[in-house]
PDB file of N, CA and C in Angstrom:
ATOM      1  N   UNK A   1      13.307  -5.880 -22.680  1.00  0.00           N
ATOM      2  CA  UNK A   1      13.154  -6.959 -21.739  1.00  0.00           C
ATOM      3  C   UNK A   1      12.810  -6.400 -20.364  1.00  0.00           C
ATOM      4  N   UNK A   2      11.488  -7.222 -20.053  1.00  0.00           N
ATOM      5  CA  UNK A   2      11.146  -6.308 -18.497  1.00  0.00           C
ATOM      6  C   UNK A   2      12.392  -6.977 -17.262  1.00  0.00           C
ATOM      7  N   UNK A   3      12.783  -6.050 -16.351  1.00  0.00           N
ATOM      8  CA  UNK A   3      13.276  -6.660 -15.540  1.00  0.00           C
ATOM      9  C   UNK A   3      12.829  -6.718 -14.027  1.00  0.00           C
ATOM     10  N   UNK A   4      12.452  -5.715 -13.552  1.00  0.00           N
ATOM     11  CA  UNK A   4      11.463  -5.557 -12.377  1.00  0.00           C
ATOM     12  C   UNK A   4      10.705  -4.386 -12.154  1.00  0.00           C
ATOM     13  N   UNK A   5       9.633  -4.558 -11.206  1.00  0.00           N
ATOM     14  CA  UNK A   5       8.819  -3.699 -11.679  1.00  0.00           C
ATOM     15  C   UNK A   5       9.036  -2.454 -10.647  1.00  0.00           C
ATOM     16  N   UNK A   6       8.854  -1.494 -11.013  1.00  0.00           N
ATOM     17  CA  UNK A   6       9.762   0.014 -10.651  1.00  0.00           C
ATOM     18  C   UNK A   6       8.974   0.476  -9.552  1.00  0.00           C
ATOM     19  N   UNK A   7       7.636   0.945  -9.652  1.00  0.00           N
ATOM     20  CA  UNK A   7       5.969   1.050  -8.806  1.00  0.00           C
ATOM     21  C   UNK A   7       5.646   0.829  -8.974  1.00  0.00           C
ATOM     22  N   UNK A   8       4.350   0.998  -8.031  1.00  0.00           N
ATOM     23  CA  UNK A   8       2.593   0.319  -8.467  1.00  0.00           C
ATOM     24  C   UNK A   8       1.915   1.604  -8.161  1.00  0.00           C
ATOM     25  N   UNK A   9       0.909   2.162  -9.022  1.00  0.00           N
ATOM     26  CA  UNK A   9       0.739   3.429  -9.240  1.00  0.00           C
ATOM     27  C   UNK A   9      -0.734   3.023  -8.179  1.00  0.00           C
ATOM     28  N   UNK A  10      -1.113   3.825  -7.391  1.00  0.00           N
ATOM     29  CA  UNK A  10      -3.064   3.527  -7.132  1.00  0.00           C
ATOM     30  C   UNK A  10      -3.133   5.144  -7.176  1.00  0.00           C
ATOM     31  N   UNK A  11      -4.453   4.792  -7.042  1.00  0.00           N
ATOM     32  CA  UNK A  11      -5.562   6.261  -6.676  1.00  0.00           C
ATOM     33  C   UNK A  11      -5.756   6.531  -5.805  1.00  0.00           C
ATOM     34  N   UNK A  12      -6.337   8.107  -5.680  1.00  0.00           N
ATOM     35  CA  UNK A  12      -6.533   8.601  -4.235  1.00  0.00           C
ATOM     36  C   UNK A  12      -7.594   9.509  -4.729  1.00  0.00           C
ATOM     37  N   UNK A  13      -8.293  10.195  -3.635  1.00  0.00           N
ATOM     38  CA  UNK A  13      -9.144  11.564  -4.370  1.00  0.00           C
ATOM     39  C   UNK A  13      -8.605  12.679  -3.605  1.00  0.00           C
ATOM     40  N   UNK A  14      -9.055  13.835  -4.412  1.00  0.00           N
ATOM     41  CA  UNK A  14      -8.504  15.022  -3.936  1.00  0.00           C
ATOM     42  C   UNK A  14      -8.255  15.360  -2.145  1.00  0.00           C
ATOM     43  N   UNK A  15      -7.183  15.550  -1.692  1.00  0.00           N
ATOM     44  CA  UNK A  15      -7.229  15.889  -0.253  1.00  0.00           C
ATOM     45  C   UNK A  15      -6.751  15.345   0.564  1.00  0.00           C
ATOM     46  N   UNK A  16      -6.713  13.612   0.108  1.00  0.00           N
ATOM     47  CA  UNK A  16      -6.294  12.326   0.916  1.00  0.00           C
ATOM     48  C   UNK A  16      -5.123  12.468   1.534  1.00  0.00           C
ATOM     49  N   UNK A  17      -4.307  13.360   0.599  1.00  0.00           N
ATOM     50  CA  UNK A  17      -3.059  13.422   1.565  1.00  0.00           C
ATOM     51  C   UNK A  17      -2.341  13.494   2.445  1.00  0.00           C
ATOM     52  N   UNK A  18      -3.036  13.103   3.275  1.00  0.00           N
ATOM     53  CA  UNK A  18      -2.843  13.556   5.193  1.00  0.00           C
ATOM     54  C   UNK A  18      -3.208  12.198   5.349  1.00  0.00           C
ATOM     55  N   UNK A  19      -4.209  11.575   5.413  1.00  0.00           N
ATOM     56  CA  UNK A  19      -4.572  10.421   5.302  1.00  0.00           C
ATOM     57  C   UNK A  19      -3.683   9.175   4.977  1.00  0.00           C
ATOM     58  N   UNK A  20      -3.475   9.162   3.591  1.00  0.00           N
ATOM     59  CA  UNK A  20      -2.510   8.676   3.178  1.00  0.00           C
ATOM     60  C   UNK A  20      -1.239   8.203   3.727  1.00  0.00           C
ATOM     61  N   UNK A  21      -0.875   9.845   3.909  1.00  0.00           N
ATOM     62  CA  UNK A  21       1.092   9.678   4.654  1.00  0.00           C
ATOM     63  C   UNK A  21       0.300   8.792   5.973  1.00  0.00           C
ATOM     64  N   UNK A  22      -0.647   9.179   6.864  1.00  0.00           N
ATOM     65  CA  UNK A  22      -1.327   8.637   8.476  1.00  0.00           C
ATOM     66  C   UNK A  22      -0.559   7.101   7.701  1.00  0.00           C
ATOM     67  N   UNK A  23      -1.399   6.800   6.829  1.00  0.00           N
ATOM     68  CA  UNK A  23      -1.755   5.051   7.049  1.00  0.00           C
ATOM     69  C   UNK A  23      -0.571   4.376   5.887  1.00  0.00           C
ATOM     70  N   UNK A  24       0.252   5.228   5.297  1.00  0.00           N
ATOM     71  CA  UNK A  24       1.418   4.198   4.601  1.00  0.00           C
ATOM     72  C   UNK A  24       2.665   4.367   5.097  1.00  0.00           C
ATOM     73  N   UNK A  25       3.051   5.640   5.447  1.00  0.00           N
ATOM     74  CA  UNK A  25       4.395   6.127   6.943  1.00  0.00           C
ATOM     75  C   UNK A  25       3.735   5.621   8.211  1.00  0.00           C
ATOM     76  N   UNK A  26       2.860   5.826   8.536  1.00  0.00           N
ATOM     77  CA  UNK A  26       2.804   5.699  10.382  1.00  0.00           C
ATOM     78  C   UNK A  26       2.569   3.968  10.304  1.00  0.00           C
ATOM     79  N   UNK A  27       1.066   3.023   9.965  1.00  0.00           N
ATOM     80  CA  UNK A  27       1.008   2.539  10.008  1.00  0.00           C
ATOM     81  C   UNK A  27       1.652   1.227   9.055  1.00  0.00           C
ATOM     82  N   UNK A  28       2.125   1.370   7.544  1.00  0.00           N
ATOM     83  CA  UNK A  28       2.499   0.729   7.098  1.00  0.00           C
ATOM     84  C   UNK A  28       4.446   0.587   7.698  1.00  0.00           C
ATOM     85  N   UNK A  29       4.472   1.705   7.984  1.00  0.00           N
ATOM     86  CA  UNK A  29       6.069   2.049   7.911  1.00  0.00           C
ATOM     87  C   UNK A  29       6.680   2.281   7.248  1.00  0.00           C
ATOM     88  N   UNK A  30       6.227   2.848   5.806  1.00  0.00           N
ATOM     89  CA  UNK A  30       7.129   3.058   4.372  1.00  0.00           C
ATOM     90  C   UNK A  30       7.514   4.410   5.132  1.00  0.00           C
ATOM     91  N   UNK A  31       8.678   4.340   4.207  1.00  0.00           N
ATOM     92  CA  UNK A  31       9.092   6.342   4.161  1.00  0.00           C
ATOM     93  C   UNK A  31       8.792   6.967   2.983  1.00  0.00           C
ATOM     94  N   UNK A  32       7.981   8.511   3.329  1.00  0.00           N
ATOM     95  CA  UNK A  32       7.497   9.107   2.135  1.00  0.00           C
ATOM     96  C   UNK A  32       8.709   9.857   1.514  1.00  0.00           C
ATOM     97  N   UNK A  33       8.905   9.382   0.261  1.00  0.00           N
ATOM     98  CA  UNK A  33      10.076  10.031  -0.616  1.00  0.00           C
ATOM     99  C   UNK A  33       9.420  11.171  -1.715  1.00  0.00           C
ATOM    100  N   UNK A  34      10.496  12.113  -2.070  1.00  0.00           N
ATOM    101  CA  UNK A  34       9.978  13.477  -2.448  1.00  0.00           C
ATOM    102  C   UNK A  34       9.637  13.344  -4.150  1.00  0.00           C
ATOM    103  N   UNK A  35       8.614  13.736  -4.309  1.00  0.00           N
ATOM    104  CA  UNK A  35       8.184  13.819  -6.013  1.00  0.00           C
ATOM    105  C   UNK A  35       9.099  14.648  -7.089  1.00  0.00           C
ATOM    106  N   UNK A  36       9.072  14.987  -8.210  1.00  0.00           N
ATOM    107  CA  UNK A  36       9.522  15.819  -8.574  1.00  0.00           C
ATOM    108  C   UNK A  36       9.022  16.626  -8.594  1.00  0.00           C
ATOM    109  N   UNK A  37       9.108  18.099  -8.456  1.00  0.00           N
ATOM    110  CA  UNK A  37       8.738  19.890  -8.207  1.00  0.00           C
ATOM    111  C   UNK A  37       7.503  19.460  -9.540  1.00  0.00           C
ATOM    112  N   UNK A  38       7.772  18.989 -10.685  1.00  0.00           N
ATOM    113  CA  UNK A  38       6.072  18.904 -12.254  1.00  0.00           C
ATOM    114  C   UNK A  38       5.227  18.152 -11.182  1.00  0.00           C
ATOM    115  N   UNK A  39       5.152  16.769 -10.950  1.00  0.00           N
ATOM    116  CA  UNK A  39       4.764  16.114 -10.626  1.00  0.00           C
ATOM    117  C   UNK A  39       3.799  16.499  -9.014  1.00  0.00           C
ATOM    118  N   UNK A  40       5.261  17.118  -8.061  1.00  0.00           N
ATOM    119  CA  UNK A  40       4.231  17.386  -7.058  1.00  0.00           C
ATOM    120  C   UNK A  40       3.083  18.124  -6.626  1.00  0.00           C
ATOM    121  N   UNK A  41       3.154  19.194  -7.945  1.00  0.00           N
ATOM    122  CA  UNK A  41       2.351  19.960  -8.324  1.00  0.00           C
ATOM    123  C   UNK A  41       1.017  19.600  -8.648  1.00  0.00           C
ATOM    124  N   UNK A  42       0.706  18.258  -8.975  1.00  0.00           N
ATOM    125  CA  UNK A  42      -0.715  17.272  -8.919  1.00  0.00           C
ATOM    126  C   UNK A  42      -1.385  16.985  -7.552  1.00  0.00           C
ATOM    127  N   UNK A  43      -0.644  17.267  -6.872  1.00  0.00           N
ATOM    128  CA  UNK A  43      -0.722  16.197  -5.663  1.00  0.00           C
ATOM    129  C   UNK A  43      -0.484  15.084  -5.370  1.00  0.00           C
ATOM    130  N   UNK A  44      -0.849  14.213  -4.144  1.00  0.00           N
ATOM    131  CA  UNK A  44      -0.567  12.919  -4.313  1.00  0.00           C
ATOM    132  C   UNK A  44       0.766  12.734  -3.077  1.00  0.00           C
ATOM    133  N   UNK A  45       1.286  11.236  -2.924  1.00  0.00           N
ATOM    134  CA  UNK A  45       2.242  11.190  -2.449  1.00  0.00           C
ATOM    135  C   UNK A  45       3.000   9.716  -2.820  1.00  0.00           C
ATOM    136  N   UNK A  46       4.674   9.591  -3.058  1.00  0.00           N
ATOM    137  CA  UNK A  46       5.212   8.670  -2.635  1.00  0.00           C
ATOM    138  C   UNK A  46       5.308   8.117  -1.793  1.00  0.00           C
ATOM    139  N   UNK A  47       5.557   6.552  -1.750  1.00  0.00           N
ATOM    140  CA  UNK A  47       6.066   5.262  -0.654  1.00  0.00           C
ATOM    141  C   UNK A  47       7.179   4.866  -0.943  1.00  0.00           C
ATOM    142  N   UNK A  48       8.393   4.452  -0.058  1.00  0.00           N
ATOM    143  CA  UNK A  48       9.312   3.371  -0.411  1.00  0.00           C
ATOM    144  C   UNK A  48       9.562   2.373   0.959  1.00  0.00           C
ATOM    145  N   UNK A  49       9.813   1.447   0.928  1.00  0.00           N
ATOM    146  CA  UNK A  49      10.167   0.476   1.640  1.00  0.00           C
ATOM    147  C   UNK A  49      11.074  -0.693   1.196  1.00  0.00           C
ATOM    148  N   UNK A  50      12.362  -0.748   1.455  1.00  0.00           N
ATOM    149  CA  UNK A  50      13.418  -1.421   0.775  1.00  0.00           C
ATOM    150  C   UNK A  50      12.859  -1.010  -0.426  1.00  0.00           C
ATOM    151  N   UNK A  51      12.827  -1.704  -1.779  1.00  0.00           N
ATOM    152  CA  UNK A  51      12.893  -1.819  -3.048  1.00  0.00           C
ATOM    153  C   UNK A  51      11.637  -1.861  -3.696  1.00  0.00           C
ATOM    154  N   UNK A  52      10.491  -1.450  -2.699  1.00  0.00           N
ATOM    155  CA  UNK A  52       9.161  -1.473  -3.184  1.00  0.00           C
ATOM    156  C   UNK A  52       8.649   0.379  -2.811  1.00  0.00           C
ATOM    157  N   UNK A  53       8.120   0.522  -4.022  1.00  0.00           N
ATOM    158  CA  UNK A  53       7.742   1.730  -4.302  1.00  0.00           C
ATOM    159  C   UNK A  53       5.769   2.018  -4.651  1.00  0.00           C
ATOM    160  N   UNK A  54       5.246   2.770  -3.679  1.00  0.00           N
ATOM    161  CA  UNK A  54       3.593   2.933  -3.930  1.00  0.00           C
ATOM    162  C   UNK A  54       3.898   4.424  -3.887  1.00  0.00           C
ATOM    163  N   UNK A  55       3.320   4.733  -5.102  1.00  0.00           N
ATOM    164  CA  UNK A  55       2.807   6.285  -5.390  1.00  0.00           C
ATOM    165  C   UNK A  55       0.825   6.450  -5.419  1.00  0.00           C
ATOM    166  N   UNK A  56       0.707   7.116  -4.402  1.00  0.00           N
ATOM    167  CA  UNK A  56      -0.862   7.621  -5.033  1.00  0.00           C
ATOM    168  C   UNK A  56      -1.086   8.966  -5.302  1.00  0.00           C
ATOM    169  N   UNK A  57      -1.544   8.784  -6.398  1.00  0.00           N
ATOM    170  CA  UNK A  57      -1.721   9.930  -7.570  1.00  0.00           C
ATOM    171  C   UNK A  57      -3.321   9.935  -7.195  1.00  0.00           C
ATOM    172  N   UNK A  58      -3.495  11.689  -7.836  1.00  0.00           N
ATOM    173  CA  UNK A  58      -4.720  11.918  -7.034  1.00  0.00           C
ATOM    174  C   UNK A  58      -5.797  11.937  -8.432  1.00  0.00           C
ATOM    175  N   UNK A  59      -6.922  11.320  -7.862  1.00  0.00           N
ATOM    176  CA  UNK A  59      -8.023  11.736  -9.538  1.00  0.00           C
ATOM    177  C   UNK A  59      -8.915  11.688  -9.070  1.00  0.00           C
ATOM    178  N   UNK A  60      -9.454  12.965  -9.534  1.00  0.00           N
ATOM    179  CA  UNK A  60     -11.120  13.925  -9.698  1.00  0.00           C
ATOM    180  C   UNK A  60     -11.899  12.610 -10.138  1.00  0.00           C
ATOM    181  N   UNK A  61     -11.613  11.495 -10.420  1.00  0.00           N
ATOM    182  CA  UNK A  61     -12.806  10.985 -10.640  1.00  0.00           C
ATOM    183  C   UNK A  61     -12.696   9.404 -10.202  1.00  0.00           C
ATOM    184  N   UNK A  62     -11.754   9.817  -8.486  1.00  0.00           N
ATOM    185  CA  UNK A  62     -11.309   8.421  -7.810  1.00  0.00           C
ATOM    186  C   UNK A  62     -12.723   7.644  -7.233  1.00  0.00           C
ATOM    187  N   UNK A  63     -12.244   6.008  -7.844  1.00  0.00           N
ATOM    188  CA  UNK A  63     -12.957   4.730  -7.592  1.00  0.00           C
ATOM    189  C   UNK A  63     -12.387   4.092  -6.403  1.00  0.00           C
ATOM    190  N   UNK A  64     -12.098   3.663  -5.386  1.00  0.00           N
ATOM    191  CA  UNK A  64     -11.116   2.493  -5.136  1.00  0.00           C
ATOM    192  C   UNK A  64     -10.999   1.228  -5.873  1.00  0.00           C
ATOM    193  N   UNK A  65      -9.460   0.918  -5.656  1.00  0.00           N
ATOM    194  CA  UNK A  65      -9.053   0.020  -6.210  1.00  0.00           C
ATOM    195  C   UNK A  65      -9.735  -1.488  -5.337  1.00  0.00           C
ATOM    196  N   UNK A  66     -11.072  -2.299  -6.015  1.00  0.00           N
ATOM    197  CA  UNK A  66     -11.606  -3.118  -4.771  1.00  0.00           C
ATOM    198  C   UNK A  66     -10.790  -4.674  -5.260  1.00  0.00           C
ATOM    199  N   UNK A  67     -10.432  -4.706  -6.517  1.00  0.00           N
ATOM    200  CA  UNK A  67     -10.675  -6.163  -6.762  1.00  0.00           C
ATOM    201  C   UNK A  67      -8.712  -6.131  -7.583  1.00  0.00           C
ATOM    202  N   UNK A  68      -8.471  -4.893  -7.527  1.00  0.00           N
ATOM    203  CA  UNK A  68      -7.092  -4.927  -8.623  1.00  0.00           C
ATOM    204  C   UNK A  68      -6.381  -4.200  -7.283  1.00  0.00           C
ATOM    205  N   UNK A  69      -5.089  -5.010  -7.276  1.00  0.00           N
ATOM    206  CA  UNK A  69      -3.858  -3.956  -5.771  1.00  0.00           C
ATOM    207  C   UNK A  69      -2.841  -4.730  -6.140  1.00  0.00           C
ATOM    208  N   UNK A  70      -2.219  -4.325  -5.110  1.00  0.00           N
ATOM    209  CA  UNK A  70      -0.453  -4.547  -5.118  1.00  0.00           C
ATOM    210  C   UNK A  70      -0.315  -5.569  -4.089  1.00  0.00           C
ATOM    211  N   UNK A  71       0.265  -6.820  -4.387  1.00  0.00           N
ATOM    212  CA  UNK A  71       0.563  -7.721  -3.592  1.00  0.00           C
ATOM    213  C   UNK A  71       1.816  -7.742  -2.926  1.00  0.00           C
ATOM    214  N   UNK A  72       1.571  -7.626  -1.373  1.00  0.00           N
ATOM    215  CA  UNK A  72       3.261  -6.644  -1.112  1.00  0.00           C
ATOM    216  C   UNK A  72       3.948  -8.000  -0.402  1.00  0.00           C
ATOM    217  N   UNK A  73       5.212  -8.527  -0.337  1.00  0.00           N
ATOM    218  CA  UNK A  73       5.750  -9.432   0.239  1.00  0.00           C
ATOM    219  C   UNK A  73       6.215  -9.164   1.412  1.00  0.00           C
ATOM    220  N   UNK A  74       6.161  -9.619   2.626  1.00  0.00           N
ATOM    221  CA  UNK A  74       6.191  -8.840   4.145  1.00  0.00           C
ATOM    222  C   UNK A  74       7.174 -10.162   4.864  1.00  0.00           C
ATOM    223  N   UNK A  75       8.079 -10.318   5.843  1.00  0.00           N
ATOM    224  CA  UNK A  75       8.612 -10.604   6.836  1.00  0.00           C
ATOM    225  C   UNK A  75       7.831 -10.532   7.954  1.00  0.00           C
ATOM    226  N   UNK A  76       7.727 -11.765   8.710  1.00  0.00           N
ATOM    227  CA  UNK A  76       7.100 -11.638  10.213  1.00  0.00           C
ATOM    228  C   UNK A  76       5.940 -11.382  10.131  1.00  0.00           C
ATOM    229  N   UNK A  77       4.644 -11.813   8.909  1.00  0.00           N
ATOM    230  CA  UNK A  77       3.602 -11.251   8.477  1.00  0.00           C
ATOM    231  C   UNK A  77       2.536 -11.668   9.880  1.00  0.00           C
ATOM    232  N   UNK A  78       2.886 -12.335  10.969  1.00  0.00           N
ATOM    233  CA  UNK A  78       1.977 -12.227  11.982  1.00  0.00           C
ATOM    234  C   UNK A  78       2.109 -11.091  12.506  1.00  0.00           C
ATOM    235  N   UNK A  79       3.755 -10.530  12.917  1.00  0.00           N
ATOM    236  CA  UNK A  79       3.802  -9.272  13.905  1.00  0.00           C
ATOM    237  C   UNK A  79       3.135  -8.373  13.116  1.00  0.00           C
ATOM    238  N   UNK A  80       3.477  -8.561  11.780  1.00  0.00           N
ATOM    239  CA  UNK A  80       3.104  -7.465  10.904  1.00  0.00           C
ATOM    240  C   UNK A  80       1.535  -6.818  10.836  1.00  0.00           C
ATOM    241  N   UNK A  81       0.805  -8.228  10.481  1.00  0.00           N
ATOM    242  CA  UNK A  81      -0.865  -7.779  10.982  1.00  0.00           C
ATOM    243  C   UNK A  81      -1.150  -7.771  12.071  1.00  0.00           C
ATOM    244  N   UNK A  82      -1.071  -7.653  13.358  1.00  0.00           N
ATOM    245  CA  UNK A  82      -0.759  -6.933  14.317  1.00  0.00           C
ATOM    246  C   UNK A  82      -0.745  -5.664  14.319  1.00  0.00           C
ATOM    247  N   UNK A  83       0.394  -5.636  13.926  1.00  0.00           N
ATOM    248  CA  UNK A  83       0.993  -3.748  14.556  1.00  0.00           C
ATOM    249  C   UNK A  83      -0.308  -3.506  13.227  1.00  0.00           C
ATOM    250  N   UNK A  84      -0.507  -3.321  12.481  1.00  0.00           N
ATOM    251  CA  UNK A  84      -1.781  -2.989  11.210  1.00  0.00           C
ATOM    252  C   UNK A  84      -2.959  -2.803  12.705  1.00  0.00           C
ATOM    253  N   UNK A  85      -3.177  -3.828  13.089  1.00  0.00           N
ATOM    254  CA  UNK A  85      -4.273  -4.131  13.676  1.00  0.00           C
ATOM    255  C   UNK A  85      -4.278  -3.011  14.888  1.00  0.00           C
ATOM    256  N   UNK A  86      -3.015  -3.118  15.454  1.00  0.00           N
ATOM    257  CA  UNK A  86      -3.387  -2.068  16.655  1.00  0.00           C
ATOM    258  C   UNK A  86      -2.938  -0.643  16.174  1.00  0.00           C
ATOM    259  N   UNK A  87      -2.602  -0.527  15.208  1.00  0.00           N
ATOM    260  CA  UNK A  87      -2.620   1.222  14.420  1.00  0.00           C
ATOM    261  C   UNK A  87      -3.845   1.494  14.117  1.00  0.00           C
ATOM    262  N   UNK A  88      -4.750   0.662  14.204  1.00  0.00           N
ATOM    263  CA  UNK A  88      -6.412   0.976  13.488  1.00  0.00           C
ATOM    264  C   UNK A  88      -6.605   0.066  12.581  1.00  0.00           C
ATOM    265  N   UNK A  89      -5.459  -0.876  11.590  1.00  0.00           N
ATOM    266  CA  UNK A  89      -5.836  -0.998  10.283  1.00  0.00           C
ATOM    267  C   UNK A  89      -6.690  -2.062  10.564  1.00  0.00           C
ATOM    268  N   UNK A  90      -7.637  -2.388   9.591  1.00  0.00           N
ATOM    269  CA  UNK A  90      -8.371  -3.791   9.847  1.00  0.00           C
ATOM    270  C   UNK A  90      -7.493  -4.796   8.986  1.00  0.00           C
ATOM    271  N   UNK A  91      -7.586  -5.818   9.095  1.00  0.00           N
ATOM    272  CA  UNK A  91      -6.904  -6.994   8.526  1.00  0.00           C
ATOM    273  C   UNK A  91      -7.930  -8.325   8.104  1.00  0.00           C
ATOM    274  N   UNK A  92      -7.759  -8.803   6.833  1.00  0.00           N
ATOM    275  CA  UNK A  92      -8.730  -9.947   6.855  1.00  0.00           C
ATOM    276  C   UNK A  92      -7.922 -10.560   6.211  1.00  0.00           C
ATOM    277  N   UNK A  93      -7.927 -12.004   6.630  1.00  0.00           N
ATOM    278  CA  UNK A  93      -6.820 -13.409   6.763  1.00  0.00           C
ATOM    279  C   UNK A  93      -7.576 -13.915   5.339  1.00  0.00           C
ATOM    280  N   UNK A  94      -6.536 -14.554   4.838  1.00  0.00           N
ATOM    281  CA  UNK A  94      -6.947 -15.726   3.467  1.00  0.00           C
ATOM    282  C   UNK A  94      -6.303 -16.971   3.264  1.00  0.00           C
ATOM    283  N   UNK A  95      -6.738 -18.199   3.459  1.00  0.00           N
ATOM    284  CA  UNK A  95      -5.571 -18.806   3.717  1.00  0.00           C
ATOM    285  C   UNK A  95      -6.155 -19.973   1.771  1.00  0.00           C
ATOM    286  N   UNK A  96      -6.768 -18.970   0.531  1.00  0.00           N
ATOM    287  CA  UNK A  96      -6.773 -19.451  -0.144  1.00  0.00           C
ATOM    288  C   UNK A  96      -5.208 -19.876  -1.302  1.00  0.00           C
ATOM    289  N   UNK A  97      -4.443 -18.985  -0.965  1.00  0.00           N
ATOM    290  CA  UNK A  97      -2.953 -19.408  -2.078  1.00  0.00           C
ATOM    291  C   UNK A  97      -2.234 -20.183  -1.130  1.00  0.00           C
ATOM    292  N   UNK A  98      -1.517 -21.363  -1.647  1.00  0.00           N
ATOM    293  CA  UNK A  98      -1.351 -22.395  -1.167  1.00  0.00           C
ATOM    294  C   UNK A  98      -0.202 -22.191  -1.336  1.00  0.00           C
ATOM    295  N   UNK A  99       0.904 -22.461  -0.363  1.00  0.00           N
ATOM    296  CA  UNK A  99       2.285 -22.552   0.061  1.00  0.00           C
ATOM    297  C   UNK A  99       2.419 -20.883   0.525  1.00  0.00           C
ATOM    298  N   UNK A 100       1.274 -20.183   1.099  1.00  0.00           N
ATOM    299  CA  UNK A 100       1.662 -18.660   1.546  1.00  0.00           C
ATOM    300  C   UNK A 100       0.771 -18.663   2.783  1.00  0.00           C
ATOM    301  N   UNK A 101       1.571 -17.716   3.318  1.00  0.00           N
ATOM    302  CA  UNK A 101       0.482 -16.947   4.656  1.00  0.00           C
ATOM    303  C   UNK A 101       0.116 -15.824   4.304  1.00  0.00           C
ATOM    304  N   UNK A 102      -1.421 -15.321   4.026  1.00  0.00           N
ATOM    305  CA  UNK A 102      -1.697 -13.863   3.389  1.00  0.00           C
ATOM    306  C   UNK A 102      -2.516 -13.191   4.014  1.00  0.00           C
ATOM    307  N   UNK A 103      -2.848 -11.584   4.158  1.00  0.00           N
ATOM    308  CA  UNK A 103      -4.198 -10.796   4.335  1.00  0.00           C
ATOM    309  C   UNK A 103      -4.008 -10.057   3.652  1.00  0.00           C
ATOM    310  N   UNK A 104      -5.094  -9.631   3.786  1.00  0.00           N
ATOM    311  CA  UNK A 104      -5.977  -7.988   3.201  1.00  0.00           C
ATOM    312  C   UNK A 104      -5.909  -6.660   3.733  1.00  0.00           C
ATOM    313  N   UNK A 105      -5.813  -5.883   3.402  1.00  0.00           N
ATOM    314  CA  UNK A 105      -5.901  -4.240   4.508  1.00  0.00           C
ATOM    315  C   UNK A 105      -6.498  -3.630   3.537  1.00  0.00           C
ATOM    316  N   UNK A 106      -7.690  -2.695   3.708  1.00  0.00           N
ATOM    317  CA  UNK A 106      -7.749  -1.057   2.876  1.00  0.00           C
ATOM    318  C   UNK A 106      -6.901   0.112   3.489  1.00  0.00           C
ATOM    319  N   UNK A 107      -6.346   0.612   2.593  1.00  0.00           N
ATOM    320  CA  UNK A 107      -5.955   1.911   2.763  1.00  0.00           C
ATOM    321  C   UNK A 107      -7.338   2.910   3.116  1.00  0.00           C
ATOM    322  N   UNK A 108      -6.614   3.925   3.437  1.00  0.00           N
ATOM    323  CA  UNK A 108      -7.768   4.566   3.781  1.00  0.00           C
ATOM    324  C   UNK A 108      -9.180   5.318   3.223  1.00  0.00           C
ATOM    325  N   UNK A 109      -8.707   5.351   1.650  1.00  0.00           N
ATOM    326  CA  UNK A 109      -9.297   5.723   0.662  1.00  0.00           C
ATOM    327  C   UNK A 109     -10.296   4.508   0.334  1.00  0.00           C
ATOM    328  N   UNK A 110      -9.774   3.104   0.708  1.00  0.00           N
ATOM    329  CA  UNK A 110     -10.606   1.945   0.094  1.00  0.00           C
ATOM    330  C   UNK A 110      -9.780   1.006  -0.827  1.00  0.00           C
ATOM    331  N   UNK A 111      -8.674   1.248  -1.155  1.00  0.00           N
ATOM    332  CA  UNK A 111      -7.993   1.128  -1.977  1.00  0.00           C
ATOM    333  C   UNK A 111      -7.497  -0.757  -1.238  1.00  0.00           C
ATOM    334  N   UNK A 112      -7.744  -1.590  -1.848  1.00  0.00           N
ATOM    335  CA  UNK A 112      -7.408  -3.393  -1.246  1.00  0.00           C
ATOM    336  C   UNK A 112      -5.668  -3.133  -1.444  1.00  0.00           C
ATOM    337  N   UNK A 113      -5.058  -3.602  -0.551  1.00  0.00           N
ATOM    338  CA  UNK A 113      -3.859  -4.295  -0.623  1.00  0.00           C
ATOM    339  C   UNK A 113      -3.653  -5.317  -0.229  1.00  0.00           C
ATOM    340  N   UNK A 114      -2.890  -6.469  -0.545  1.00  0.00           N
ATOM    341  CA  UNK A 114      -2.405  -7.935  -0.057  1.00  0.00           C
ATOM    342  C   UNK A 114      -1.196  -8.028   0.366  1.00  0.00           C
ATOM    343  N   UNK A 115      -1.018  -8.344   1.477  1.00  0.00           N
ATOM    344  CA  UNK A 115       0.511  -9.203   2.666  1.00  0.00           C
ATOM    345  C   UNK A 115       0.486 -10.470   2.435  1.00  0.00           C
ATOM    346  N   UNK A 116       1.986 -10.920   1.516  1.00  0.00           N
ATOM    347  CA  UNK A 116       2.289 -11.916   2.047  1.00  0.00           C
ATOM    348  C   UNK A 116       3.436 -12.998   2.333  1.00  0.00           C
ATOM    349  N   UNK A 117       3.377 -14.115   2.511  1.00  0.00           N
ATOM    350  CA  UNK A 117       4.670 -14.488   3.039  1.00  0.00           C
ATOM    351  C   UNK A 117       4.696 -15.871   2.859  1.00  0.00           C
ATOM    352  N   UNK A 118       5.829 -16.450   2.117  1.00  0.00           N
ATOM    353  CA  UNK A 118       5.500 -17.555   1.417  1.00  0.00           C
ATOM    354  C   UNK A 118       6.085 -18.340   3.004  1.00  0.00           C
ATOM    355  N   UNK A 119       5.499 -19.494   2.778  1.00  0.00           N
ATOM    356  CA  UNK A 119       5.508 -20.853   4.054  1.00  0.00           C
ATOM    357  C   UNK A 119       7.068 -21.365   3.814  1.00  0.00           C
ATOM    358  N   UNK A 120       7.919 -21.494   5.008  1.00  0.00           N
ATOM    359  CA  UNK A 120       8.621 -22.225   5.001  1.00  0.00           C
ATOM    360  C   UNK A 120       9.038 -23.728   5.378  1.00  0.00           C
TER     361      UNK A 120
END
């Protein structure tokens, strides 16, 4: 029986890793948590933020993720795209799902993610 979901795995390409930590620690605000010694040996890096977990794993034969991402649930999602906005990130508004306030960001690789925040 599933009970919740543990991560959301994306892609990266070789090197990103500087990049990465820049735009999911500095600008997202996650904290990067440590891999295991097999694992870190790939490259790549962990995310956590409360109870939500993004790992990007690195592949020789990275696409971005344009049309498939992680829909992240955010608090204060105005301040939130904001501070995105004045860290560099770009932000694009959607006001297509109905009973939510949502946007868009790429990571830096290209990779789509979604903010959002259901209407009260």
């Amino acid at each position: 029986m599933l009970t919740a979901v543990d991560h959301v795995q994306l892609a990266a390409p070789e090197g990103s890793e500087d990049a990465l930590r820049a735009y999911y620690a500095d600008v997202l605000g996650m904290d990067e948590i440590p891999k295991p010694p097999v694992l870190a040996a790939r490259g790549g890096c962990w995310f956590r933020a409360g109870t939500v977990q993004l790992h990007l794993g690195i592949d020789s034969d990275f696409r971005p993720a344009r049309k498939a991402h992680p829909g992240l649930r955010v608090t204060g999602i105005e301040a939130y795209a904001e501070r995105l906005e004045r860290l560099g990130a770009a932000v694009t508004w959607d006001d297509a799902l109905p009973g939510h306030r949502r946007f868009y960001s790429d990571d830096p690789v290209g990779n789509r993610l979604e903010f959002l925040e259901p209407l009260s």
